[in-house]
PDB file of N, CA and C in Angstrom:
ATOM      1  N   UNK A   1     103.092 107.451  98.882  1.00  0.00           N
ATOM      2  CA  UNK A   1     102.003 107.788  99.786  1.00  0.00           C
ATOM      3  C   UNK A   1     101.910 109.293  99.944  1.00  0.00           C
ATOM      4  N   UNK A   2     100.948 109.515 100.445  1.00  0.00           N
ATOM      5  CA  UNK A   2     100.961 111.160 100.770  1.00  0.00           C
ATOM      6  C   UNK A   2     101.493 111.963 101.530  1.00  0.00           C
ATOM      7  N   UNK A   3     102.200 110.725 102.362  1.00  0.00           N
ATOM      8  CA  UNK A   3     103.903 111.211 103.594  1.00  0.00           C
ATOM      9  C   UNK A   3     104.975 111.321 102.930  1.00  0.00           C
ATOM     10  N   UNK A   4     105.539 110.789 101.429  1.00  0.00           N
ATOM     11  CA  UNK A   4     106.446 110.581 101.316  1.00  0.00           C
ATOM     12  C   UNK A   4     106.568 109.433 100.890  1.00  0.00           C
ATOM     13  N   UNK A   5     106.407 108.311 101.658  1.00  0.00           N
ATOM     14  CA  UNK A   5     107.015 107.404 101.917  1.00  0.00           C
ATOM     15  C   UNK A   5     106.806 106.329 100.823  1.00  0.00           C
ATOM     16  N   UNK A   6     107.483 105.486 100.551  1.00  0.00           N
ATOM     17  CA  UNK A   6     107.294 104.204  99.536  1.00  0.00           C
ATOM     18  C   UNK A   6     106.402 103.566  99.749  1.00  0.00           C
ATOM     19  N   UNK A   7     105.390 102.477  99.104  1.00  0.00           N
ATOM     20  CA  UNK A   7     104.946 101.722  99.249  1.00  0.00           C
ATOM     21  C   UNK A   7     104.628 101.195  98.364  1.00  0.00           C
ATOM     22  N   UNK A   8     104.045  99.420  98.544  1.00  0.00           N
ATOM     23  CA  UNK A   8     104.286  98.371  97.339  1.00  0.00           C
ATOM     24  C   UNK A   8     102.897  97.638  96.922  1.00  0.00           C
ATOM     25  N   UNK A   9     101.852  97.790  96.080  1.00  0.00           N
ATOM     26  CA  UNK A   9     100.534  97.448  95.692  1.00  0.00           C
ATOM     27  C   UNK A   9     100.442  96.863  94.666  1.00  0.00           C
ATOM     28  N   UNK A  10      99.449  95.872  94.727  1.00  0.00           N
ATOM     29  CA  UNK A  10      98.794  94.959  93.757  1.00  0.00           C
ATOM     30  C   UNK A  10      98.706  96.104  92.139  1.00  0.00           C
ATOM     31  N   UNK A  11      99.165  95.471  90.912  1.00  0.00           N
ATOM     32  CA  UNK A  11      98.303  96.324  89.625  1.00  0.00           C
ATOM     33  C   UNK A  11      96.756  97.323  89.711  1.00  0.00           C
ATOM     34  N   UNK A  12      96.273  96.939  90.659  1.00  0.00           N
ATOM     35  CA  UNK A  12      95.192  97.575  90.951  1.00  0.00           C
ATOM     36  C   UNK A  12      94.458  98.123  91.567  1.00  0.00           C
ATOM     37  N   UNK A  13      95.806  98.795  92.514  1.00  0.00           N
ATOM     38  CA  UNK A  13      95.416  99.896  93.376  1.00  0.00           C
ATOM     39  C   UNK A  13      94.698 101.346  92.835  1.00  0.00           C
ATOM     40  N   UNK A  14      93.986 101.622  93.663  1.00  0.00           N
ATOM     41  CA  UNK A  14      92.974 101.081  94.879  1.00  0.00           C
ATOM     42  C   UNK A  14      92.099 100.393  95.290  1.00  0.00           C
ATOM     43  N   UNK A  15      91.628  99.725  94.227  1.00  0.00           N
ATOM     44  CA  UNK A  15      90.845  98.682  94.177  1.00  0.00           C
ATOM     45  C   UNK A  15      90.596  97.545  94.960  1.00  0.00           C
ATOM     46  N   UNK A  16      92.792  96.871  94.691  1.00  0.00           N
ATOM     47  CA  UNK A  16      92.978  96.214  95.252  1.00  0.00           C
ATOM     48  C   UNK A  16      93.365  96.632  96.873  1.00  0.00           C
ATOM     49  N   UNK A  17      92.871  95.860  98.012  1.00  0.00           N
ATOM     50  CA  UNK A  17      93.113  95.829  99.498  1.00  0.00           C
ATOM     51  C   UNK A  17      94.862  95.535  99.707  1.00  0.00           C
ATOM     52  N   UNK A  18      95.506  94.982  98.906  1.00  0.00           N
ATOM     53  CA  UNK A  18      96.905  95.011  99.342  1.00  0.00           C
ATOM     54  C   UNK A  18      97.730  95.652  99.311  1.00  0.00           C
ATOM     55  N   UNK A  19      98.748  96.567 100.680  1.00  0.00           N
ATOM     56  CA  UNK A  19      99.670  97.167 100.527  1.00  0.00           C
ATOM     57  C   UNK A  19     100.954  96.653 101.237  1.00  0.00           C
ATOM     58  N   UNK A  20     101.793  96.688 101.147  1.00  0.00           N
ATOM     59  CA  UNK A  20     102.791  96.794 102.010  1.00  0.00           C
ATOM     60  C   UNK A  20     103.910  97.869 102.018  1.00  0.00           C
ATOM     61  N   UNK A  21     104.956  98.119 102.859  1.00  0.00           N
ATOM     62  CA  UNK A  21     105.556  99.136 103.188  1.00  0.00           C
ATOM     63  C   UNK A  21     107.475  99.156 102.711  1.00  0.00           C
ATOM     64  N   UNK A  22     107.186  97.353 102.759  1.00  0.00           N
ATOM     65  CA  UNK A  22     108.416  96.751 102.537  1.00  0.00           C
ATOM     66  C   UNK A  22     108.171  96.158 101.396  1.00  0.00           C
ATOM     67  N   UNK A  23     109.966  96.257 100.940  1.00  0.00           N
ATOM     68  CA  UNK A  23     109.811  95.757  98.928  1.00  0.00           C
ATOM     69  C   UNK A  23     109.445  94.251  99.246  1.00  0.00           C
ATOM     70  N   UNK A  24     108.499  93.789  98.546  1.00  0.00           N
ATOM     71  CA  UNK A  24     108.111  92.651  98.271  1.00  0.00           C
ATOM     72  C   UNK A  24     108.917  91.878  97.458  1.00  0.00           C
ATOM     73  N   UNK A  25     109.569  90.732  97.680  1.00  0.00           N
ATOM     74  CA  UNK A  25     110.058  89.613  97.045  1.00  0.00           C
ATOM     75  C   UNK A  25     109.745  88.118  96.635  1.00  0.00           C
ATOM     76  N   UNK A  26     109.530  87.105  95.044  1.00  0.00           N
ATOM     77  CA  UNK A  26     109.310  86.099  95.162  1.00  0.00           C
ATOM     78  C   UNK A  26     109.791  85.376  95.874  1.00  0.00           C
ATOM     79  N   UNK A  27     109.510  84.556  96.395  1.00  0.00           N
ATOM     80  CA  UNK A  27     109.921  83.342  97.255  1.00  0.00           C
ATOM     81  C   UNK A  27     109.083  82.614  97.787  1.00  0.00           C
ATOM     82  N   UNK A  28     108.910  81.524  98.999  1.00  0.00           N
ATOM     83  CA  UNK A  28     107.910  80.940  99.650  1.00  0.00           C
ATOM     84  C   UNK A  28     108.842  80.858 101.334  1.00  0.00           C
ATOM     85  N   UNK A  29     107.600  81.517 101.932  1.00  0.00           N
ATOM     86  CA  UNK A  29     107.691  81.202 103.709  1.00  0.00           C
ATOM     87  C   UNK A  29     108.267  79.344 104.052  1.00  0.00           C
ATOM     88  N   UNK A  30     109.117  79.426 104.720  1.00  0.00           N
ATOM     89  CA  UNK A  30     109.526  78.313 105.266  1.00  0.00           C
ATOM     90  C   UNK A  30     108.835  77.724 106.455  1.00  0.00           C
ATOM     91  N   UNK A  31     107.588  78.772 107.186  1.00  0.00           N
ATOM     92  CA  UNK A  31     106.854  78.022 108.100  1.00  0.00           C
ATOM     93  C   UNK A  31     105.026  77.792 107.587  1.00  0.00           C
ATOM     94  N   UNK A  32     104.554  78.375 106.566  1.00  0.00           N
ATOM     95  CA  UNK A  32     103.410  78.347 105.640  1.00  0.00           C
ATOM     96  C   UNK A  32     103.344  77.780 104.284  1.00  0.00           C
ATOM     97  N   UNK A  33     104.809  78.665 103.923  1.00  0.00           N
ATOM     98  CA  UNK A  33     104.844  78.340 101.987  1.00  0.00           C
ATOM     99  C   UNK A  33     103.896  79.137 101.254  1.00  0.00           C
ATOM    100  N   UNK A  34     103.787  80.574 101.999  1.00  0.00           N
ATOM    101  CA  UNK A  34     102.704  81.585 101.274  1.00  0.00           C
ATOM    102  C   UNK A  34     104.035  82.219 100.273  1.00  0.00           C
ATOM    103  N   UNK A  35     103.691  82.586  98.984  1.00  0.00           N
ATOM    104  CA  UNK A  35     104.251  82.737  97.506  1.00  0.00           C
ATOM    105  C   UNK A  35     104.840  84.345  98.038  1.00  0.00           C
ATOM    106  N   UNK A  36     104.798  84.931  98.951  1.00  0.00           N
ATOM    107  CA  UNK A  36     105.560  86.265  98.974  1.00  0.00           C
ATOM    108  C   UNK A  36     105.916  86.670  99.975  1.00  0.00           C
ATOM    109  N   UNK A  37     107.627  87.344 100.178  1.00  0.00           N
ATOM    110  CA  UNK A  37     108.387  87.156 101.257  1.00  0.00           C
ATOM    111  C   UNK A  37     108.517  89.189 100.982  1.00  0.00           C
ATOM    112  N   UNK A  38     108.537  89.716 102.244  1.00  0.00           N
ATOM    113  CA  UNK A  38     109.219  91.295 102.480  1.00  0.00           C
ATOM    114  C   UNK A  38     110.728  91.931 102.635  1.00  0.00           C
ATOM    115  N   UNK A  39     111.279  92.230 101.644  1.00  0.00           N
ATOM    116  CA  UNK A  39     112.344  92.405 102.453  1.00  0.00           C
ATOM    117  C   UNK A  39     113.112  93.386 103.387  1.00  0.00           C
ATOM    118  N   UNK A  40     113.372  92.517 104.461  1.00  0.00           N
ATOM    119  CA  UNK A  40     113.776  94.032 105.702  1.00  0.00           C
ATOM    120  C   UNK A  40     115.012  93.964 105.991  1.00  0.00           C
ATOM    121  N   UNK A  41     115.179  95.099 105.973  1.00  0.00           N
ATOM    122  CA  UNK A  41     116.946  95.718 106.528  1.00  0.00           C
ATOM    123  C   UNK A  41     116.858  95.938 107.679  1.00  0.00           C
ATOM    124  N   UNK A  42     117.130  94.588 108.508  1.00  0.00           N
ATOM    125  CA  UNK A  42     117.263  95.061 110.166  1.00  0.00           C
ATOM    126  C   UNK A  42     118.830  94.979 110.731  1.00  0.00           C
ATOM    127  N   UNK A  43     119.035  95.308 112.207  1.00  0.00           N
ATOM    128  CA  UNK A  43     120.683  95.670 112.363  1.00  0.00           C
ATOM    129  C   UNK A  43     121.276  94.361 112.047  1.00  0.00           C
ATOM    130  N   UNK A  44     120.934  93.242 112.168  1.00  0.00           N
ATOM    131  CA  UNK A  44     121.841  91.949 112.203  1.00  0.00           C
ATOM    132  C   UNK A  44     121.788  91.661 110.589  1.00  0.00           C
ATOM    133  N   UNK A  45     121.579  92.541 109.554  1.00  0.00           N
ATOM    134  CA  UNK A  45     121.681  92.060 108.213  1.00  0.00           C
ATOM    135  C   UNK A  45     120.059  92.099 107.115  1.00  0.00           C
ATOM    136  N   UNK A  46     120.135  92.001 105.924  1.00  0.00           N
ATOM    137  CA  UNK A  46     118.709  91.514 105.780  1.00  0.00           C
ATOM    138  C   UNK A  46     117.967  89.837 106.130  1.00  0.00           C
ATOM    139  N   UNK A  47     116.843  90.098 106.097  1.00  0.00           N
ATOM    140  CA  UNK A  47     116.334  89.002 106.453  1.00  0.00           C
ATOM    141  C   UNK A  47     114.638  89.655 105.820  1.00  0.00           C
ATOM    142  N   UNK A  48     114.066  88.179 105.555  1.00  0.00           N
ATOM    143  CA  UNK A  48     112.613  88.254 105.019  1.00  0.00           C
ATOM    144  C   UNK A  48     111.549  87.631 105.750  1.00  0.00           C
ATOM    145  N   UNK A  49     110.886  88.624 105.580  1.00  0.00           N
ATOM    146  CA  UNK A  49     109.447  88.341 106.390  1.00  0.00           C
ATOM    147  C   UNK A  49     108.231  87.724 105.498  1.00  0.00           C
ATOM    148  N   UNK A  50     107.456  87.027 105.888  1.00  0.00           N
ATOM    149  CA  UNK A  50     106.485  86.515 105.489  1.00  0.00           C
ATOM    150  C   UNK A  50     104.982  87.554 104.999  1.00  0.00           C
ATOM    151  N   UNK A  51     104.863  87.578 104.304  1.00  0.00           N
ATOM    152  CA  UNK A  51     103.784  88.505 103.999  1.00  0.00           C
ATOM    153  C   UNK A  51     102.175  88.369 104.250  1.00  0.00           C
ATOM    154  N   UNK A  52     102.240  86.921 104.547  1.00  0.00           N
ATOM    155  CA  UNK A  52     100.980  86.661 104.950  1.00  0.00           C
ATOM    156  C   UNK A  52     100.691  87.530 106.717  1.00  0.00           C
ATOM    157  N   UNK A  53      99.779  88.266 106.707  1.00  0.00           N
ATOM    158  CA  UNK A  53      99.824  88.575 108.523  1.00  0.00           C
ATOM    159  C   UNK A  53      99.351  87.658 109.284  1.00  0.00           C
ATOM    160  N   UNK A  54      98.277  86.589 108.934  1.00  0.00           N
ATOM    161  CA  UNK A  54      98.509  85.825 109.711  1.00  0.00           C
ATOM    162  C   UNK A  54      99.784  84.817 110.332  1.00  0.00           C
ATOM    163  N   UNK A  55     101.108  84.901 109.677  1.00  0.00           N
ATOM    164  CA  UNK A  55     101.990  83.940 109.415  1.00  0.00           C
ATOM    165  C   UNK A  55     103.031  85.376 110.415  1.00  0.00           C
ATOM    166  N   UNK A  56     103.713  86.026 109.608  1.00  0.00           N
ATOM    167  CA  UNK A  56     104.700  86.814 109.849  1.00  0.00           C
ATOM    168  C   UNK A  56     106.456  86.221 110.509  1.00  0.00           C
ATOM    169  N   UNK A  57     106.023  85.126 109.850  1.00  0.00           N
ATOM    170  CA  UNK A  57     107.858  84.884 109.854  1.00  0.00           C
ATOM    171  C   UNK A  57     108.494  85.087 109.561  1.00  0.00           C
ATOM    172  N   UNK A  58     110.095  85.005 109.914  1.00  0.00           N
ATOM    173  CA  UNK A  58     111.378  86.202 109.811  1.00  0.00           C
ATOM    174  C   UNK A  58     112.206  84.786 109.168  1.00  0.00           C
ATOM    175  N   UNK A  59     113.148  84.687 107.895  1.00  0.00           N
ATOM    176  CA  UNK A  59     113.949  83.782 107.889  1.00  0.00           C
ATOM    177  C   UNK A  59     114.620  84.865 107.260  1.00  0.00           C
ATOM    178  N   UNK A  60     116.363  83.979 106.869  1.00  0.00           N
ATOM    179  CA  UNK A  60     117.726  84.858 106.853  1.00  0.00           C
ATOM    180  C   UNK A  60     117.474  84.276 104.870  1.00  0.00           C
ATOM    181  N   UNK A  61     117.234  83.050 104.823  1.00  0.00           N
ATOM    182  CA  UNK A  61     118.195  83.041 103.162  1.00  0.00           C
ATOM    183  C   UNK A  61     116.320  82.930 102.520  1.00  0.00           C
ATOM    184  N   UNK A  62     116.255  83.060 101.221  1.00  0.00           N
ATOM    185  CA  UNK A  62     114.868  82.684 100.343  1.00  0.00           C
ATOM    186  C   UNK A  62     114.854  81.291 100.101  1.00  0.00           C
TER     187      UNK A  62
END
């Protein structure tokens, strides 16, 4: 980005509308089953977030 900072986009940025901030990982949400999980380094360990924003659930294993 133009801060510095990392970030993670579709093949076809800018084009494409999707970014995120956190490394993106395959997997499926355990409360949706949307195809892509975030992964975050928070104090109690990692754990993955749901990438859908409407969804945004936190689980511990993929």
């Amino acid at each position: 980005s133009r801060f510095g900072k990392k970030f993670y986009s579709c093949d076809a940025y800018p084009k494409c509308k999707f970014v995120v901030n956190h490394e993106p990982v395959a997997g499926r949400c355990e409360k949706c089953q949307f195809g892509l999980l975030l992964k975050r380094n928070m104090a109690a360990g990692i754990k993955y977030q749901c990438a859908d924003k409407k969804c945004s659930h936190m689980q511990k294993l993929l």
